[in-house]
C-alpha atoms as a PDB file:
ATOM      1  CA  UNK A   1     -23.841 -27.701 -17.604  1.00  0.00           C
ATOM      2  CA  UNK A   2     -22.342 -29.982 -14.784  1.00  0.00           C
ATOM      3  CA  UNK A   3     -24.051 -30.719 -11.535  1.00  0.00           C
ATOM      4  CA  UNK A   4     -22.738 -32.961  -8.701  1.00  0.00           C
ATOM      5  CA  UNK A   5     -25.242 -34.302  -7.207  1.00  0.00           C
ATOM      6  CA  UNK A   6     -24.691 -37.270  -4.737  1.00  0.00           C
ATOM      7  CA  UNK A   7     -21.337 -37.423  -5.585  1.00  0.00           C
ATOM      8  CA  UNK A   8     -21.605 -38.511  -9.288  1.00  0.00           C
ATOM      9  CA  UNK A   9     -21.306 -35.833 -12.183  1.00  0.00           C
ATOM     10  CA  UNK A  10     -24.374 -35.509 -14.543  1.00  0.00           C
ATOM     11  CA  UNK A  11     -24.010 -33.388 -17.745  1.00  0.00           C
ATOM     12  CA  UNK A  12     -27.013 -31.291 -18.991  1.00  0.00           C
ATOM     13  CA  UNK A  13     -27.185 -29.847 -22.316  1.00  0.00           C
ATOM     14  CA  UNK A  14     -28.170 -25.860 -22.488  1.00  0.00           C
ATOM     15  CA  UNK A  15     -28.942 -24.723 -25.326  1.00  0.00           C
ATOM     16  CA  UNK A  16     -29.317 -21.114 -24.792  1.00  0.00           C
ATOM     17  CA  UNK A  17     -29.325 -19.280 -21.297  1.00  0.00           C
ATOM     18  CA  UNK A  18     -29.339 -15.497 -20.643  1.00  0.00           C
ATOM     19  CA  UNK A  19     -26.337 -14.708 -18.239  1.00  0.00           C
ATOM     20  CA  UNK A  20     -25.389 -11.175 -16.548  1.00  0.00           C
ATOM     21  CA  UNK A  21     -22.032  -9.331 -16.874  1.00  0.00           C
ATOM     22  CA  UNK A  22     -21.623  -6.909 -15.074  1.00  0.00           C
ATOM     23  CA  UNK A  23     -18.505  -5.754 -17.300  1.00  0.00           C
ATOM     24  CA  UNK A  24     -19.534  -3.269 -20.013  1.00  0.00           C
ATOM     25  CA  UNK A  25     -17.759  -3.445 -23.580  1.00  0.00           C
ATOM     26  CA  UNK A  26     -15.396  -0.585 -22.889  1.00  0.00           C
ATOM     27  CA  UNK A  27     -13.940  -2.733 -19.821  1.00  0.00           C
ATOM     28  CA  UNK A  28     -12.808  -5.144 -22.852  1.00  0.00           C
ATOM     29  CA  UNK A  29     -11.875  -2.981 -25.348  1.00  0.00           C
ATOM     30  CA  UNK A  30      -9.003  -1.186 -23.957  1.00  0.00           C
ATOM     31  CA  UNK A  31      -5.902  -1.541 -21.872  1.00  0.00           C
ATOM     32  CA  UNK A  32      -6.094  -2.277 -18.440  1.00  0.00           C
ATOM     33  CA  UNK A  33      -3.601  -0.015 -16.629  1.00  0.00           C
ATOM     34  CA  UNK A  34      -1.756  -1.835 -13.878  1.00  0.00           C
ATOM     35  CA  UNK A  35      -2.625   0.092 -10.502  1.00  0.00           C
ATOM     36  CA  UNK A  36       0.293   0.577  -9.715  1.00  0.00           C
ATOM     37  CA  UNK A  37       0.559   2.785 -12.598  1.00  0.00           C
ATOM     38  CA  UNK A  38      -2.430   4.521 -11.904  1.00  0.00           C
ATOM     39  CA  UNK A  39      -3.459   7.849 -10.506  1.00  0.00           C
ATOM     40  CA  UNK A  40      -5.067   8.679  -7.028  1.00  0.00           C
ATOM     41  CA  UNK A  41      -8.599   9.247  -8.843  1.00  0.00           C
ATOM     42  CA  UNK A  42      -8.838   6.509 -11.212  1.00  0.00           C
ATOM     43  CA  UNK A  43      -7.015   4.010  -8.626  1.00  0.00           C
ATOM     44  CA  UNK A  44      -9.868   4.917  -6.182  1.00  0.00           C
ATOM     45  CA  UNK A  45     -12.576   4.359  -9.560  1.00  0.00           C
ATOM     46  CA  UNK A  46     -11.263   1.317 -10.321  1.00  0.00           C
ATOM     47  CA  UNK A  47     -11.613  -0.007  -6.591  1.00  0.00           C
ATOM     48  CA  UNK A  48     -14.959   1.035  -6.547  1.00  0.00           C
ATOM     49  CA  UNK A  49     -15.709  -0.760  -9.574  1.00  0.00           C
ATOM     50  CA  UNK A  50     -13.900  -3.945  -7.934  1.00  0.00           C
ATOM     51  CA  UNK A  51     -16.256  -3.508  -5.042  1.00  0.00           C
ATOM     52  CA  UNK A  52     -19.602  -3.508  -7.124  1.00  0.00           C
ATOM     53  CA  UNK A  53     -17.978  -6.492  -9.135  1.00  0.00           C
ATOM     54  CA  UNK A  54     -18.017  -8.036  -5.827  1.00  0.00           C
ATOM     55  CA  UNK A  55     -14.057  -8.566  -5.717  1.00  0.00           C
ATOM     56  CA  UNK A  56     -11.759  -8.078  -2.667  1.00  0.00           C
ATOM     57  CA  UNK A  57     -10.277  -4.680  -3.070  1.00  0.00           C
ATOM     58  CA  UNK A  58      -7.334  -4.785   0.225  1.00  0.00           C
ATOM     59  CA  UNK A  59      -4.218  -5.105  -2.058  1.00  0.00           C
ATOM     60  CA  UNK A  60      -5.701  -1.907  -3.985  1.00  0.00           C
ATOM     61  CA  UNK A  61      -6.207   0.129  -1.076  1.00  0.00           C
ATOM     62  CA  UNK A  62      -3.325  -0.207   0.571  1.00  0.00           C
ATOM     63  CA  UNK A  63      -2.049   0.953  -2.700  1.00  0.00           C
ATOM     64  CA  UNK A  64      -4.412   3.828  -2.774  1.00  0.00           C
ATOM     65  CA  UNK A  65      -3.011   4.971   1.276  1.00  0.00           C
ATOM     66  CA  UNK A  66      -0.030   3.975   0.234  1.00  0.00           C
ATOM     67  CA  UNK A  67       0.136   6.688  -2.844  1.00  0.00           C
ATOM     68  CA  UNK A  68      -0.290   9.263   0.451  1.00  0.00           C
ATOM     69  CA  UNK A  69       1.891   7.883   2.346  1.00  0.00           C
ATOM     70  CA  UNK A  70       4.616   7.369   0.856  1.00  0.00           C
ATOM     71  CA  UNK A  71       5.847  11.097  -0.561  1.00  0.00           C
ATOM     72  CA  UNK A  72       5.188  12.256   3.281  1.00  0.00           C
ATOM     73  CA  UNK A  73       8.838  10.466   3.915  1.00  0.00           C
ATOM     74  CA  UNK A  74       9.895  13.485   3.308  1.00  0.00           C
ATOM     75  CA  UNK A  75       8.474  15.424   5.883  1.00  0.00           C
ATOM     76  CA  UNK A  76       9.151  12.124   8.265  1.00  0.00           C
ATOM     77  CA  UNK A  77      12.840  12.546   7.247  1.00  0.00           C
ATOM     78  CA  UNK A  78      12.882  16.352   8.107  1.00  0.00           C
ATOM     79  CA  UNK A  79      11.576  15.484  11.294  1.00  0.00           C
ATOM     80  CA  UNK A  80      13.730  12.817  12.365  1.00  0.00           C
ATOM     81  CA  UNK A  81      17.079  14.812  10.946  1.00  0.00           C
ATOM     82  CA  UNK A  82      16.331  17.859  12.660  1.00  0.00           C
ATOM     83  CA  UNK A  83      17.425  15.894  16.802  1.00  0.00           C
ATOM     84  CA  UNK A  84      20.032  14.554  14.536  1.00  0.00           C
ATOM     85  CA  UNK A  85      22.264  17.622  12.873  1.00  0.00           C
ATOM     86  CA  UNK A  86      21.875  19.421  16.400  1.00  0.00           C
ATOM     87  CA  UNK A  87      23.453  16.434  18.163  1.00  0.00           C
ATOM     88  CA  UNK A  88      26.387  15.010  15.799  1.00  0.00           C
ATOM     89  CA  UNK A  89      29.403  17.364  15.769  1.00  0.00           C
ATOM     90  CA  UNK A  90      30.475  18.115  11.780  1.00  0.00           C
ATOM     91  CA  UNK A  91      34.023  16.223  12.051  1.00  0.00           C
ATOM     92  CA  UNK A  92      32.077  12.730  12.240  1.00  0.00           C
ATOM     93  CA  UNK A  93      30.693  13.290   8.541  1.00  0.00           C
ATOM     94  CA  UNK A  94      30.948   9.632   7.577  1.00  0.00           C
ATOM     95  CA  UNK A  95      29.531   8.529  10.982  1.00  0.00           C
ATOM     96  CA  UNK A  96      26.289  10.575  10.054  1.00  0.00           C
ATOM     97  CA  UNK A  97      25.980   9.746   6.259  1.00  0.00           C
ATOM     98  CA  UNK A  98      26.628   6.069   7.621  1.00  0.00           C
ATOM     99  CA  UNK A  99      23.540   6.504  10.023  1.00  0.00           C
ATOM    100  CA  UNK A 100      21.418   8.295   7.552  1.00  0.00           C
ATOM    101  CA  UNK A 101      21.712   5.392   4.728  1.00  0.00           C
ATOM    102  CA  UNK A 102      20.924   3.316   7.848  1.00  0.00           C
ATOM    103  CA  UNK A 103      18.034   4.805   9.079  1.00  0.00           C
ATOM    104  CA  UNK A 104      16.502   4.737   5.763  1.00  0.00           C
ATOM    105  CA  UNK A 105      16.950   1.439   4.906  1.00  0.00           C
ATOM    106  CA  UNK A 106      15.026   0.363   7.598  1.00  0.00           C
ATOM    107  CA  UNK A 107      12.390   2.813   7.435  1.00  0.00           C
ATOM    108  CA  UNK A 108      12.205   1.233   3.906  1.00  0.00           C
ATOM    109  CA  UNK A 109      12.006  -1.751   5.643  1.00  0.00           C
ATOM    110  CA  UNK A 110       9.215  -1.017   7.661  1.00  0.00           C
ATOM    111  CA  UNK A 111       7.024   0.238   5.270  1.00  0.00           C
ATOM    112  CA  UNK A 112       7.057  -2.830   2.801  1.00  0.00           C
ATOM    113  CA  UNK A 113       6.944  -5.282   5.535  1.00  0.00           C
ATOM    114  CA  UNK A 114       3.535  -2.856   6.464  1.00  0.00           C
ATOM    115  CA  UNK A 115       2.152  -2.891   2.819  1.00  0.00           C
ATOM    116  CA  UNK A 116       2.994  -6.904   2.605  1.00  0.00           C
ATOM    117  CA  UNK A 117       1.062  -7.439   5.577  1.00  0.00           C
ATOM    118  CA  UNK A 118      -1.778  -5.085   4.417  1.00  0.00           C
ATOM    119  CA  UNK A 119      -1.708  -7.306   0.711  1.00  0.00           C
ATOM    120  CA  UNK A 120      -1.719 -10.755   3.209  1.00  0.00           C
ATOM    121  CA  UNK A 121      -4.887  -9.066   4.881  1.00  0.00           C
ATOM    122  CA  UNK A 122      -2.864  -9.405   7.747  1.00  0.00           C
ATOM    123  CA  UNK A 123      -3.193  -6.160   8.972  1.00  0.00           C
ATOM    124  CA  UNK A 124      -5.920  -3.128   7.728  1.00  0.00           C
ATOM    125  CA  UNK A 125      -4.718  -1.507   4.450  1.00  0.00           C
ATOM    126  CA  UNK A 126      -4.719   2.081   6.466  1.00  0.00           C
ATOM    127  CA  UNK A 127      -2.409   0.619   8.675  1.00  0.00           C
ATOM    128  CA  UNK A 128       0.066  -0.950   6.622  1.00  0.00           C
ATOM    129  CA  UNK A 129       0.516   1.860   4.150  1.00  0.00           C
ATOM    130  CA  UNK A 130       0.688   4.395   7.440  1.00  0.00           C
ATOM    131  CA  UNK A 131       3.344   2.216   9.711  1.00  0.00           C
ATOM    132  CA  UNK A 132       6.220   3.208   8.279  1.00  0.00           C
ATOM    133  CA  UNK A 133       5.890   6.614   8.615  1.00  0.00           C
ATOM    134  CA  UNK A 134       4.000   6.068  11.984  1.00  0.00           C
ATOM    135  CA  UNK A 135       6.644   4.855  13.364  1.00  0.00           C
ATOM    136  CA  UNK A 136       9.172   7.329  12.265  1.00  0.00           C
ATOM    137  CA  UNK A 137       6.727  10.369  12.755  1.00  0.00           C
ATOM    138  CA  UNK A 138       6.740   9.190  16.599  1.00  0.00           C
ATOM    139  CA  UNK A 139      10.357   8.516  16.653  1.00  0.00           C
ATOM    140  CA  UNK A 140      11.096  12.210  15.297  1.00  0.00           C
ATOM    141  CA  UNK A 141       8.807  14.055  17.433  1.00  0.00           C
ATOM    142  CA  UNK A 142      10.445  12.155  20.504  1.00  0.00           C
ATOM    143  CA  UNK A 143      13.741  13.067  19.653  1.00  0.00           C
ATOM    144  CA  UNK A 144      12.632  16.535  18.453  1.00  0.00           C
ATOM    145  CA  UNK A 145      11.042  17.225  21.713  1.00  0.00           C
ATOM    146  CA  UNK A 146      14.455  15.948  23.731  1.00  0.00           C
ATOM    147  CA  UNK A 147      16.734  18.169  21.793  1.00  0.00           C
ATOM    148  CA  UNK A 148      18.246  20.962  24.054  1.00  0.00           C
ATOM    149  CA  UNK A 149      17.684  24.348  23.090  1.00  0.00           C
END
């Protein structure tokens, strides 16, 4: 074992010393999934584990909101297209598929830039997984609320 005292290193032989792990056998013995690849339930298990390990869990729960948030883009996208289709007449077809490939790209935009700031620990990992489809979910129900009925 090394210490450092006053600057100069000083090796100590150890011949036997107890040590705790907190990892059990079966965290060893198979396959860790990446989490990514994992479901809402054994994502959330395997931050809490994290957490009693000691280890900074951010990058995995903005993964974990982010398994929530993202398949409500659907919704978001029903919102926002709804002001749209009543406004655009049908002859400007390419005009509207033009602004619909647009609109998503940046609402793709939007929600990595969210989860990269929520994996920097920049911003909360609720609120990067959720400001994508913040945004948009405001922007939708604005425009939904100025169509003219």
């Amino acid at each position: 074992m090394w210490s450092f005292d006053r600057g100069i290193p000083e090796a100590e032989r150890i011949s036997q010393k107890v040590v705790a792990w907190p990892e059990e056998f079966k965290d060893f013995s198979r396959l860790q999934k990446d989490p990514a690849e994992m479901g809402y339930r054994e994502l959330k298990q395997y931050i809490r584990r994290l957490r009693e390990w000691g280890y900074d869990t951010a990058v995995q729960m903005t993964d974990l909101h982010f398994k929530w948030a993202f398949p409500l883009a659907c919704f978001i996208f029903g919102l926002l297209g709804i002001p749209f289709a009543t406004r655009l007449h049908r002859g400007v077809r390419y005009i509207s598929m033009g602004l619909a490939l647009g609109v998503s790209f940046v609402y793709w935009i939007i929600m990595y830039i969210g989860v990269s700031m929520a994996h920097a620990g920049i911003i909360p990992p609720l609120a990067g997984a959720w400001a994508g489809n913040a945004l948009f979910g405001f922007l939708g129900m604005f425009l939904l609320l100025r169509v003219k009925t």
